[in-house]
N, C-alpha and C. Protein backbone atom coordinates (compact mmCIF):
# COMPACT_ATOMS: atom_id res chain seq x y z
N UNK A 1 232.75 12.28 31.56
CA UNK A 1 233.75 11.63 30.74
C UNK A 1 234.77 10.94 31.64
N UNK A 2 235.26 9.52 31.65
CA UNK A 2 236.18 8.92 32.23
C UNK A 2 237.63 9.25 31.48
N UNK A 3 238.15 9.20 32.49
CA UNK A 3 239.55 9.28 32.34
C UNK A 3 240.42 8.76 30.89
N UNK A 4 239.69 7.39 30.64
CA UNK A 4 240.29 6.51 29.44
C UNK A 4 239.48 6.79 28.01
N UNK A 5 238.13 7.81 28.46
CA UNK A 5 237.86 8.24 27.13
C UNK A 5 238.76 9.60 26.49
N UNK A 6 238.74 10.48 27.91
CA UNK A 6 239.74 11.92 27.70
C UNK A 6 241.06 11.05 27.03
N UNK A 7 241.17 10.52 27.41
CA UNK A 7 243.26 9.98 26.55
C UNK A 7 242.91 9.23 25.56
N UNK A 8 241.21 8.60 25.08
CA UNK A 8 241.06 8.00 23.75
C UNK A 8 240.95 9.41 22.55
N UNK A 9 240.34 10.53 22.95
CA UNK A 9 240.31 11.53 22.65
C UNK A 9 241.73 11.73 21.82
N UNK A 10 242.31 12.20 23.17
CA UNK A 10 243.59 12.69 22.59
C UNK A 10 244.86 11.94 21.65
N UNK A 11 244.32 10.60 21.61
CA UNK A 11 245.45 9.69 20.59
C UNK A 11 244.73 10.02 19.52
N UNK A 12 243.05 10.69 19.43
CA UNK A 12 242.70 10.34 17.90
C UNK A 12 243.32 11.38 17.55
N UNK A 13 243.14 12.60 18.15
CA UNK A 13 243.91 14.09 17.88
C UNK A 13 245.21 13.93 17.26
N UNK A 14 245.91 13.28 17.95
CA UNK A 14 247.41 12.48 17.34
C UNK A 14 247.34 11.83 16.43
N UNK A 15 246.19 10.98 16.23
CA UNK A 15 246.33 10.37 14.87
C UNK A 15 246.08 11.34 13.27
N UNK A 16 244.89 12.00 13.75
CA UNK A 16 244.74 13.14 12.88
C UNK A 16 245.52 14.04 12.54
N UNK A 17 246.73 14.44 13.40
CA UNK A 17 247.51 15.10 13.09
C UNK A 17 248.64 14.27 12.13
N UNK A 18 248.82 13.47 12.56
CA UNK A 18 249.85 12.64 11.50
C UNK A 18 249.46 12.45 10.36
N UNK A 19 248.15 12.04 10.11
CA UNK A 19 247.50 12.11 8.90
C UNK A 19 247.94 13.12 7.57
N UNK A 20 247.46 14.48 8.66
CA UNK A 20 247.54 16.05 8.13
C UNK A 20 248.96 16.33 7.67
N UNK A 21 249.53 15.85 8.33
CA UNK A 21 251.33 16.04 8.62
C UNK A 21 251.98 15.53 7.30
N UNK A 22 251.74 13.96 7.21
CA UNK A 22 252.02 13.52 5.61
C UNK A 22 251.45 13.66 4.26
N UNK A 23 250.33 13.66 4.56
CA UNK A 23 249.37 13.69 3.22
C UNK A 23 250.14 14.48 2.07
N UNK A 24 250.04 13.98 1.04
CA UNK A 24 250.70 13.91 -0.19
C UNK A 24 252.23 14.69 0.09
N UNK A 25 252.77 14.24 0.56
CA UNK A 25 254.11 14.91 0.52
C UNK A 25 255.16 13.58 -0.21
N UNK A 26 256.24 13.74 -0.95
CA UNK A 26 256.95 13.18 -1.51
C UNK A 26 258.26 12.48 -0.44
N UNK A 27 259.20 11.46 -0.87
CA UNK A 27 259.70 10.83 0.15
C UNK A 27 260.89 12.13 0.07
N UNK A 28 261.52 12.67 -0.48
CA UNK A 28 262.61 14.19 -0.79
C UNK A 28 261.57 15.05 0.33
N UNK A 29 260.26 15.44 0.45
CA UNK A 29 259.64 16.61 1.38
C UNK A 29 259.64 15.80 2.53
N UNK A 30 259.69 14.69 3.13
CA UNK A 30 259.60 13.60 4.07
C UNK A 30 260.51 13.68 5.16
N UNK A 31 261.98 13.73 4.00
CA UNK A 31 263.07 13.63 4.60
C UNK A 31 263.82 15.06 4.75
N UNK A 32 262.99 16.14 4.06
CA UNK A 32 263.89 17.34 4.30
C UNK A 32 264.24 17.71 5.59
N UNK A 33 265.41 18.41 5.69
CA UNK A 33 265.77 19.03 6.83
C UNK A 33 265.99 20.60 6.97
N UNK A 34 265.52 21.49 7.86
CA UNK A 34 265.64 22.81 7.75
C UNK A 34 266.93 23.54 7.43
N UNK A 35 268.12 22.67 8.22
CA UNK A 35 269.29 22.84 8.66
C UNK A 35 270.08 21.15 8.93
N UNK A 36 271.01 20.96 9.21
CA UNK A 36 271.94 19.88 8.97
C UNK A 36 271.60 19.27 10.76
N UNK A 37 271.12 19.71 11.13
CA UNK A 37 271.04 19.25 12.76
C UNK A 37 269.99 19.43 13.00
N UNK A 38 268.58 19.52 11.93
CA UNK A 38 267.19 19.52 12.35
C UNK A 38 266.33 18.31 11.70
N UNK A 39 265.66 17.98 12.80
CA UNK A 39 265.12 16.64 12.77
C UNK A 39 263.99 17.14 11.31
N UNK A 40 263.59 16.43 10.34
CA UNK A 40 262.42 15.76 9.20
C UNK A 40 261.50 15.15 9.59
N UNK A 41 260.71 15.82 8.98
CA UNK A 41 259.15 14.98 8.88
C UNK A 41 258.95 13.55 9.23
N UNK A 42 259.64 13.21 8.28
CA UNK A 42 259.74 11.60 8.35
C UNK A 42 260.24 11.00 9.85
N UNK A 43 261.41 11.40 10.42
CA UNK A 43 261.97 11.52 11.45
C UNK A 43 260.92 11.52 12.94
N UNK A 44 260.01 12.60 12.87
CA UNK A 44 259.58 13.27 13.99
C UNK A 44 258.16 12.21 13.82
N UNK A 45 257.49 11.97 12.91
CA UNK A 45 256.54 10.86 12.80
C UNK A 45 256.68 9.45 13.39
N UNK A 46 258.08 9.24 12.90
CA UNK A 46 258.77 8.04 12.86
C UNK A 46 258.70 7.60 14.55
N UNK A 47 259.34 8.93 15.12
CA UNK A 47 259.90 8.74 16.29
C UNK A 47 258.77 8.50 17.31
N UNK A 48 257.87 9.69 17.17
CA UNK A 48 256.58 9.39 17.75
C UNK A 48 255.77 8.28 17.55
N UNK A 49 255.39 7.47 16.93
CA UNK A 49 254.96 6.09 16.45
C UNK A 49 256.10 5.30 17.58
N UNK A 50 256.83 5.26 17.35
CA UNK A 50 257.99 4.21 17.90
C UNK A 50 257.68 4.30 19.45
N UNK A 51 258.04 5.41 19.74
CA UNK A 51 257.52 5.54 20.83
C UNK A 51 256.60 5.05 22.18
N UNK A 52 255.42 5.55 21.20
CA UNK A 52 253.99 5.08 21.66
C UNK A 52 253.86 3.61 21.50
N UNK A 53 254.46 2.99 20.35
CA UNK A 53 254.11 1.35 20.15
C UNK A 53 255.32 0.70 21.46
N UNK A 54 256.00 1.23 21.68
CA UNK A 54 257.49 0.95 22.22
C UNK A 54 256.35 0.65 24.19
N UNK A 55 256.26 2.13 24.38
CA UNK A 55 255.58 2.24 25.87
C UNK A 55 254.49 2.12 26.10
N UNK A 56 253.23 2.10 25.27
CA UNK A 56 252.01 1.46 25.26
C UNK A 56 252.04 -0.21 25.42
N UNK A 57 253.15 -1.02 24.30
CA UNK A 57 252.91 -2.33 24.74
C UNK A 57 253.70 -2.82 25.74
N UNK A 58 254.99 -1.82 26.29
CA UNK A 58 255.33 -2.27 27.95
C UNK A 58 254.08 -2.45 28.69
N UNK A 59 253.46 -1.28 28.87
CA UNK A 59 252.55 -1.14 29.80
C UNK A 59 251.29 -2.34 29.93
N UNK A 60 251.23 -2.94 28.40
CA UNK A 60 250.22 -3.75 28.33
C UNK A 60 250.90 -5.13 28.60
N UNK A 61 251.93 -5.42 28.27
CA UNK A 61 252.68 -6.38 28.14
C UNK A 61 252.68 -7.32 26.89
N UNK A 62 252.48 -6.44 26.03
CA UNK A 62 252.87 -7.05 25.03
C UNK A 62 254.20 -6.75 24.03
N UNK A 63 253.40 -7.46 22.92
CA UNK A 63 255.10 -7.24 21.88
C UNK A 63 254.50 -5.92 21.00
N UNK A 64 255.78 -5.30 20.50
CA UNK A 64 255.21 -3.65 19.48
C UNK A 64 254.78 -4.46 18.38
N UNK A 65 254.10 -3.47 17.53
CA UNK A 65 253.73 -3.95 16.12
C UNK A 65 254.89 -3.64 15.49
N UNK A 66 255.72 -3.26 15.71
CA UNK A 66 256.88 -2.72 15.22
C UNK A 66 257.53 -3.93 14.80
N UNK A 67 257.89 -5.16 15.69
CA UNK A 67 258.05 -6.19 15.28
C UNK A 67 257.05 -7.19 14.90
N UNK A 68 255.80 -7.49 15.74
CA UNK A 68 255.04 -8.27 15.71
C UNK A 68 254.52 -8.34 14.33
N UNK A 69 254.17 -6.81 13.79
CA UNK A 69 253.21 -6.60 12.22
C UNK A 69 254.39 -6.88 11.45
N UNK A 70 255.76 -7.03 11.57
CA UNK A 70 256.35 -6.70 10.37
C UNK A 70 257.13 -5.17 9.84
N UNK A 71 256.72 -4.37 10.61
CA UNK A 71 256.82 -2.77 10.39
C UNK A 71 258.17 -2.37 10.35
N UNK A 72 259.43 -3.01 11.47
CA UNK A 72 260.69 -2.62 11.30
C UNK A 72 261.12 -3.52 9.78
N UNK A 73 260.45 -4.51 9.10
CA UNK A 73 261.15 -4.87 8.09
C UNK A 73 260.77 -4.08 6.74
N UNK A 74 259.23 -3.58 6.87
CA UNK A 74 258.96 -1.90 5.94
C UNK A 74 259.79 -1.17 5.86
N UNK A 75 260.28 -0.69 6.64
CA UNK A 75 260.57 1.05 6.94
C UNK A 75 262.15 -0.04 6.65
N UNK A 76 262.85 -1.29 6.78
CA UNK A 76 264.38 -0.75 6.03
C UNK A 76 265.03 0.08 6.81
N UNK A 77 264.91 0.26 8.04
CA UNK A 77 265.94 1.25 8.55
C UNK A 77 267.05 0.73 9.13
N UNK A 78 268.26 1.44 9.02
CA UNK A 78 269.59 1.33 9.58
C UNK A 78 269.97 0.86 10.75
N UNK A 79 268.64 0.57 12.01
CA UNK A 79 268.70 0.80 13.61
C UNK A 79 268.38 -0.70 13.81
N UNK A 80 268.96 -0.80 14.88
CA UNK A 80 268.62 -2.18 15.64
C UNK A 80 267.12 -1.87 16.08
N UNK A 81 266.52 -3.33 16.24
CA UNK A 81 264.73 -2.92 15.83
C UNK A 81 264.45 -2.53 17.01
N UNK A 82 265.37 -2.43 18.41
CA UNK A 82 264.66 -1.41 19.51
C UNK A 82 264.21 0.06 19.31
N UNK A 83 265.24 0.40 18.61
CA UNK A 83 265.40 2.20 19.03
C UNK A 83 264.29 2.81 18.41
N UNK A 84 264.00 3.63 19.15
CA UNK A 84 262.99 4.51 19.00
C UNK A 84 263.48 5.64 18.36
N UNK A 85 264.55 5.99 18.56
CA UNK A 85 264.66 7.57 18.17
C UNK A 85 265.25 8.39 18.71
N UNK A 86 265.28 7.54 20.66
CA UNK A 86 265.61 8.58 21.39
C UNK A 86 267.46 8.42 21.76
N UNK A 87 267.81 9.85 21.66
CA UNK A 87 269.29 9.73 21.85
C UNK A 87 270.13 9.92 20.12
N UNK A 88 268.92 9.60 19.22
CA UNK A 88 269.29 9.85 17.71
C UNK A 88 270.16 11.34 17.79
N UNK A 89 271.08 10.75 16.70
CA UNK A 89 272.58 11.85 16.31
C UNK A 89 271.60 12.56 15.33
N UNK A 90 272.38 13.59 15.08
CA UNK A 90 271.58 14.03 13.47
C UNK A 90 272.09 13.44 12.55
N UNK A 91 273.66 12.58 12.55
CA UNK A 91 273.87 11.32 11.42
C UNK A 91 272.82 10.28 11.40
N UNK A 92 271.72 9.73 12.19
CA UNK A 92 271.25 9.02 12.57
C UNK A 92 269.56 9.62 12.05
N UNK A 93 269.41 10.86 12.25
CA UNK A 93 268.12 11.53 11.74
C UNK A 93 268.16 11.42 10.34
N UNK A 94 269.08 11.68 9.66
CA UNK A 94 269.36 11.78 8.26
C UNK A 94 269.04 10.55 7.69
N UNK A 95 269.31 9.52 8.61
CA UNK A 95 269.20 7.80 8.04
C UNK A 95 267.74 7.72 7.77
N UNK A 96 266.83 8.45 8.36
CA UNK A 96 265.03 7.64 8.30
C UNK A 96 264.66 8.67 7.03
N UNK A 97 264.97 7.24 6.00
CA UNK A 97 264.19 7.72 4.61
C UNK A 97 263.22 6.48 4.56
N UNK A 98 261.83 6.84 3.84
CA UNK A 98 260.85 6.31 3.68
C UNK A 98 260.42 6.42 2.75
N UNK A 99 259.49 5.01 2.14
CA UNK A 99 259.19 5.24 0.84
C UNK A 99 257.88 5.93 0.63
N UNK A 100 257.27 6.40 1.67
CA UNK A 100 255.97 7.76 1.27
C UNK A 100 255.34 7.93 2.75
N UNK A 101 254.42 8.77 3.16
CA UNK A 101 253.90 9.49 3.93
C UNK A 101 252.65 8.79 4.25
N UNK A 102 252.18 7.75 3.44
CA UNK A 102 251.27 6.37 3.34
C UNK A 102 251.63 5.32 4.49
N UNK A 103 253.21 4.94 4.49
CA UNK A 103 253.59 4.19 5.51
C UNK A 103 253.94 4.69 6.84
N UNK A 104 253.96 5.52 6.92
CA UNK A 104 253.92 6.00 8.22
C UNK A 104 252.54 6.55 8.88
N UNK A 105 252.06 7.18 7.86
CA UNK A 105 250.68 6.98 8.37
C UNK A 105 249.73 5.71 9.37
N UNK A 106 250.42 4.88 8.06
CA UNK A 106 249.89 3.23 8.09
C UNK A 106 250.57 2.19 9.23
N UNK A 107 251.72 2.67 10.21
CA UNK A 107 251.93 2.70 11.26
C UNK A 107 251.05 2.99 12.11
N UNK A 108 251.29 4.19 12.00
CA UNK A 108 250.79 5.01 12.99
C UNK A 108 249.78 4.51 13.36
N UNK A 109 248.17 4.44 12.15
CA UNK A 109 247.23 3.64 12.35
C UNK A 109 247.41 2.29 13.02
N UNK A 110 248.63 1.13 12.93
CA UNK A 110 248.32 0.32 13.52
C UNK A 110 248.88 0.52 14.91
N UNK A 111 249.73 1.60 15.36
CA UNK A 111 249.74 1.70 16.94
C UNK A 111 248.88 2.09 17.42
N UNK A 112 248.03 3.43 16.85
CA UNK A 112 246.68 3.74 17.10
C UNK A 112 245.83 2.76 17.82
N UNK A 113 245.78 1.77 16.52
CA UNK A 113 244.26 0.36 17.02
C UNK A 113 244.97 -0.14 18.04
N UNK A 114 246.15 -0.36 18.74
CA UNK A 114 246.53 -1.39 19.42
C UNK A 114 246.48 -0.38 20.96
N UNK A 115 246.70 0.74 20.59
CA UNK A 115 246.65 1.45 21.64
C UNK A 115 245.20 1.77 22.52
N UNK A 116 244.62 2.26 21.34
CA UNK A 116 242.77 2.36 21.86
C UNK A 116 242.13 1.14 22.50
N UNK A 117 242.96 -0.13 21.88
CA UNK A 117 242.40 -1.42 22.36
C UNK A 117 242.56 -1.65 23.85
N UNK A 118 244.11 -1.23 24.27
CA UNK A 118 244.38 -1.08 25.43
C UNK A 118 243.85 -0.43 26.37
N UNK A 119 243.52 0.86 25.56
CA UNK A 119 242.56 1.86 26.84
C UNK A 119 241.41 1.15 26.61
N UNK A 120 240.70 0.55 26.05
CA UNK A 120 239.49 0.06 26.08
C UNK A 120 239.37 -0.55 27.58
N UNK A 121 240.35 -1.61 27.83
CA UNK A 121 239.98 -2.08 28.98
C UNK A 121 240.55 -1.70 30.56
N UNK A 122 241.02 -0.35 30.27
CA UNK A 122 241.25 0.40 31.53
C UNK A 122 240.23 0.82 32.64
N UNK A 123 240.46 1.15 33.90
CA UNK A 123 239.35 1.71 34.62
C UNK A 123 240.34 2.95 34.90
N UNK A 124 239.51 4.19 35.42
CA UNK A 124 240.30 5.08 36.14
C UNK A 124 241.43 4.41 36.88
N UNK A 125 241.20 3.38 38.18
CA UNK A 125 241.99 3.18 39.12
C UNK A 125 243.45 2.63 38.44
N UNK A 126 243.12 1.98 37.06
CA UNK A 126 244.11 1.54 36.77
C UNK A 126 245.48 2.72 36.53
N UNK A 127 244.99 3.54 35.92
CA UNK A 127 246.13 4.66 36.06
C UNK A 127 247.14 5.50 37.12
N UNK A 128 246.82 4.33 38.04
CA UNK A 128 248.12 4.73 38.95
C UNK A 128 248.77 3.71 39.41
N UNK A 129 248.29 2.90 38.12
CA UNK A 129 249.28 1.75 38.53
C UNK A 129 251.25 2.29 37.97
N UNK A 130 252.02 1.47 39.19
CA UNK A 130 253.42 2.80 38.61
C UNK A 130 254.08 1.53 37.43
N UNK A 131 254.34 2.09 35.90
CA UNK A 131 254.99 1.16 35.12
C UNK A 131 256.27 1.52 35.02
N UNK A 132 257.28 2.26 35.54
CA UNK A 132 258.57 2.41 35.16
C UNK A 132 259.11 3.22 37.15
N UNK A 133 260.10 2.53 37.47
CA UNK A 133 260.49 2.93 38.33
C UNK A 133 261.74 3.52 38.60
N UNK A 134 262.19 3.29 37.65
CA UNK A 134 263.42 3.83 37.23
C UNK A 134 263.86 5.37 37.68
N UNK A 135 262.24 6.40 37.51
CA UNK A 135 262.18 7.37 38.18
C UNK A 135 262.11 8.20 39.80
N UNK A 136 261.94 9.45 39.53
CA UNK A 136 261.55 9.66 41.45
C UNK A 136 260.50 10.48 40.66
N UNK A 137 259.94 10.80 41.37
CA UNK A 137 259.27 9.76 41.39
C UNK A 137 258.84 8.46 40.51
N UNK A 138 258.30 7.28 40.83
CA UNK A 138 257.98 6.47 40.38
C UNK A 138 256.84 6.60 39.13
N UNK A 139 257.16 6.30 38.04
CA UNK A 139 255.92 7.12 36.96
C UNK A 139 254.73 6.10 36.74
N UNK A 140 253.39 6.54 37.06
CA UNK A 140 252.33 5.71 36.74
C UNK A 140 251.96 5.43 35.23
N UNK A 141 250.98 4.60 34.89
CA UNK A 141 250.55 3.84 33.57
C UNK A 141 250.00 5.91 33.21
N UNK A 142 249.24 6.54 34.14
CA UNK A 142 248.41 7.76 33.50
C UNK A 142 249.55 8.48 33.32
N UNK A 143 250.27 8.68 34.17
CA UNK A 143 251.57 9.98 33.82
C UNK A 143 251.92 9.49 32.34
N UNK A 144 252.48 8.30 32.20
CA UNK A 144 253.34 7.52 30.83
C UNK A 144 251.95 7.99 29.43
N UNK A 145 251.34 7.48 29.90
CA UNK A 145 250.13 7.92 28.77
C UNK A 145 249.73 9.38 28.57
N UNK A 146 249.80 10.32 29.56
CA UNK A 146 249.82 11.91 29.40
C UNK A 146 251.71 12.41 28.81
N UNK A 147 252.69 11.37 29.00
CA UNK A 147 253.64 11.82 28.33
C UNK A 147 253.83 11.71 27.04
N UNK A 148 253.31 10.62 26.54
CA UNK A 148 253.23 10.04 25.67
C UNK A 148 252.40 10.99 24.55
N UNK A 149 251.30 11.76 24.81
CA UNK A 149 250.38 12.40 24.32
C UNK A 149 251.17 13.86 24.20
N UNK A 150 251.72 14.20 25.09
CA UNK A 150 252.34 15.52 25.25
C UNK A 150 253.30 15.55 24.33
N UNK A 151 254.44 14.24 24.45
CA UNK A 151 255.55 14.43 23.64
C UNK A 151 255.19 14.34 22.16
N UNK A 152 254.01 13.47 21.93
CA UNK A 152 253.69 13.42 20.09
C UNK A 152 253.09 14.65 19.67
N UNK A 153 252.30 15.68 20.68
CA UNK A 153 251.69 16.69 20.20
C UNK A 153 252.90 17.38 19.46
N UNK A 154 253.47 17.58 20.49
CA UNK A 154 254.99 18.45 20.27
C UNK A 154 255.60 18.05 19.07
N UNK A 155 255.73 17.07 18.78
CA UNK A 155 256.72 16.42 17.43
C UNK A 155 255.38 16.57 16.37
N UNK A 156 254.41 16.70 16.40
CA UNK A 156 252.82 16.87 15.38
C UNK A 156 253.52 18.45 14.68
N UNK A 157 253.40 19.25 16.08
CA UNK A 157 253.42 20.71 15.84
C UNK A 157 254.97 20.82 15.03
N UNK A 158 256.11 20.16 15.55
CA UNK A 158 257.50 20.64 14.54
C UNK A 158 257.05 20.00 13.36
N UNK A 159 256.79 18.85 12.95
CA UNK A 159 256.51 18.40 11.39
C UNK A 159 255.18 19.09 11.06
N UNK A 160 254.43 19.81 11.64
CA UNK A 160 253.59 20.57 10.94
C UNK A 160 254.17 21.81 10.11
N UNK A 161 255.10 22.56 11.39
CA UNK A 161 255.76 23.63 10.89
C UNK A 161 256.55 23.44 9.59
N UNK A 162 257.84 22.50 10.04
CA UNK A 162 258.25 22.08 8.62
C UNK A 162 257.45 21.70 7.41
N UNK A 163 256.20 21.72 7.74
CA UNK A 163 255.33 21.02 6.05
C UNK A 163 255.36 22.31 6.07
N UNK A 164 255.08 23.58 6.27
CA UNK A 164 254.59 24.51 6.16
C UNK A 164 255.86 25.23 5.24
N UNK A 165 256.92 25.37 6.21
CA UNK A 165 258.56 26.18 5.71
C UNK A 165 258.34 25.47 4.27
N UNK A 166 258.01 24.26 3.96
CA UNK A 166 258.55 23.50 2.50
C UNK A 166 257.69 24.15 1.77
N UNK A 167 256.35 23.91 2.29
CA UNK A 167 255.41 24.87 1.08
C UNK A 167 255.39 26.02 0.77
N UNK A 168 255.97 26.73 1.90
CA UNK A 168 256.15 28.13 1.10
C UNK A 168 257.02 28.18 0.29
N UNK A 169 258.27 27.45 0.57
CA UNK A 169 259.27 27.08 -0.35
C UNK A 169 258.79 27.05 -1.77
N UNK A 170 258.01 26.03 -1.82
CA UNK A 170 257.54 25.19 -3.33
C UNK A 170 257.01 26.58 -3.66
N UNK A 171 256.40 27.41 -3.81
CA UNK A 171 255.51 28.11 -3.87
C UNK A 171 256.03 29.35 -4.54
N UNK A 172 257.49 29.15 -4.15
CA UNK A 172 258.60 30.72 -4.60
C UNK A 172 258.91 30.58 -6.01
C-alpha cells in the first residue's frame, strides 16, 4: 500500500464518520451544547470541513470550495469567509446554526472529492514537500495531511459522543 492510498483510506473513515455523526438529527440536536462553553455537533463538523478544505487547497494551490462551490453563502454564517473555527469564542460556537445535518454532510462530501482528487496525483516523495514554515520544525505536505486526519478523528469522536449524551437524553 502507498502512502497516498493509507491517507485515501483514512479521509474515507472521516467521511463516514460525519455521515454517522449527522444522520437524522434535527437543526435544535445540531446545535446543542452540553454546557455553555462546549462546542455542538454542528460546530465540530463545521470546523473540521473548514479546515481540511482551508489546508488541503493551500497545499494544492487552489481556491476552498468553501468559496469556490458557494458553501460560505449556504451555511449563512456570522464569520468572515476565512475562519475556520480556529480561535472560536464559545459566543462564536453558539453562532454555527444550520439548516440540517444534510448540509454539512454535503460539504463535507465536496471537500472529500476535492481532497481524494488531490491525493490522486501524489507520489510518496511528494510528502515531504515542507507547506507551512511558519513552524520548527518546518511542517511537510504528509505531516499537514496526518494532522489534518488526526485533528478530524478527534472532533468525529466529540460529536459522536454528544449524539450519544442527546439520545440518551431523548430517550428519558
Amino acid at each position: 500500500m502507498r502512502s497516498v492510498e493509507l491517507l485515501s483510506d483514512a479521509f474515507d473513515r472521516i467521511r463516514t464518520g460525519t455521515h454517522d455523526v449527522v444522520a437524522d438529527l434535527t437543526p435544535d440536536q445540531l446545535a446543542a451544547r452540553l454546557d455553555n462553553r462546549a462546542n455542538s455537533i454542528a460546530w465540530l463538523i463545521w470546523h473540521l470541513t473548514r479546515v481540511q478544505d482551508d489546508h488541503v487547497a493551500d497545499a494544492a494551490g487552489t481556491e476552498q470550495a468553501w468559496t469556490a462551490e458557494g458553501w460560505s453563502d449556504r451555511f449563512e454564517l456570522p464569520f468572515d469567509r476565512s475562519a475556520t473555527g480556529y480561535g472560536h469564542s464559545s459566543r462564536d460556537v453558539a453562532q454555527v446554526q444550520v439548516k440540517s445535518g444534510e448540509l454539512l454532510a454535503e460539504y463535507y462530501d465536496a471537500v472529500h472529492d476535492r481532497t481524494l482528487r488531490f491525493l490522486e496525483g501524489l507520489h510518496d516523495r511528494d510528502l515531504d514537500r515542507i507547506v507551512d514554515e511558519s513552524w520548527e520544525p518546518p511542517v511537510s505536505l504528509g505531516v499537514r495531511l496526518v494532522s489534518i486526519v488526526d485533528d478530524s478523528a478527534q472532533h468525529i469522536g466529540q460529536a459522536a459522543f454528544i449524539r450519544g449524551v442527546l439520545q440518551r437524553r431523548k430517550q428519558r
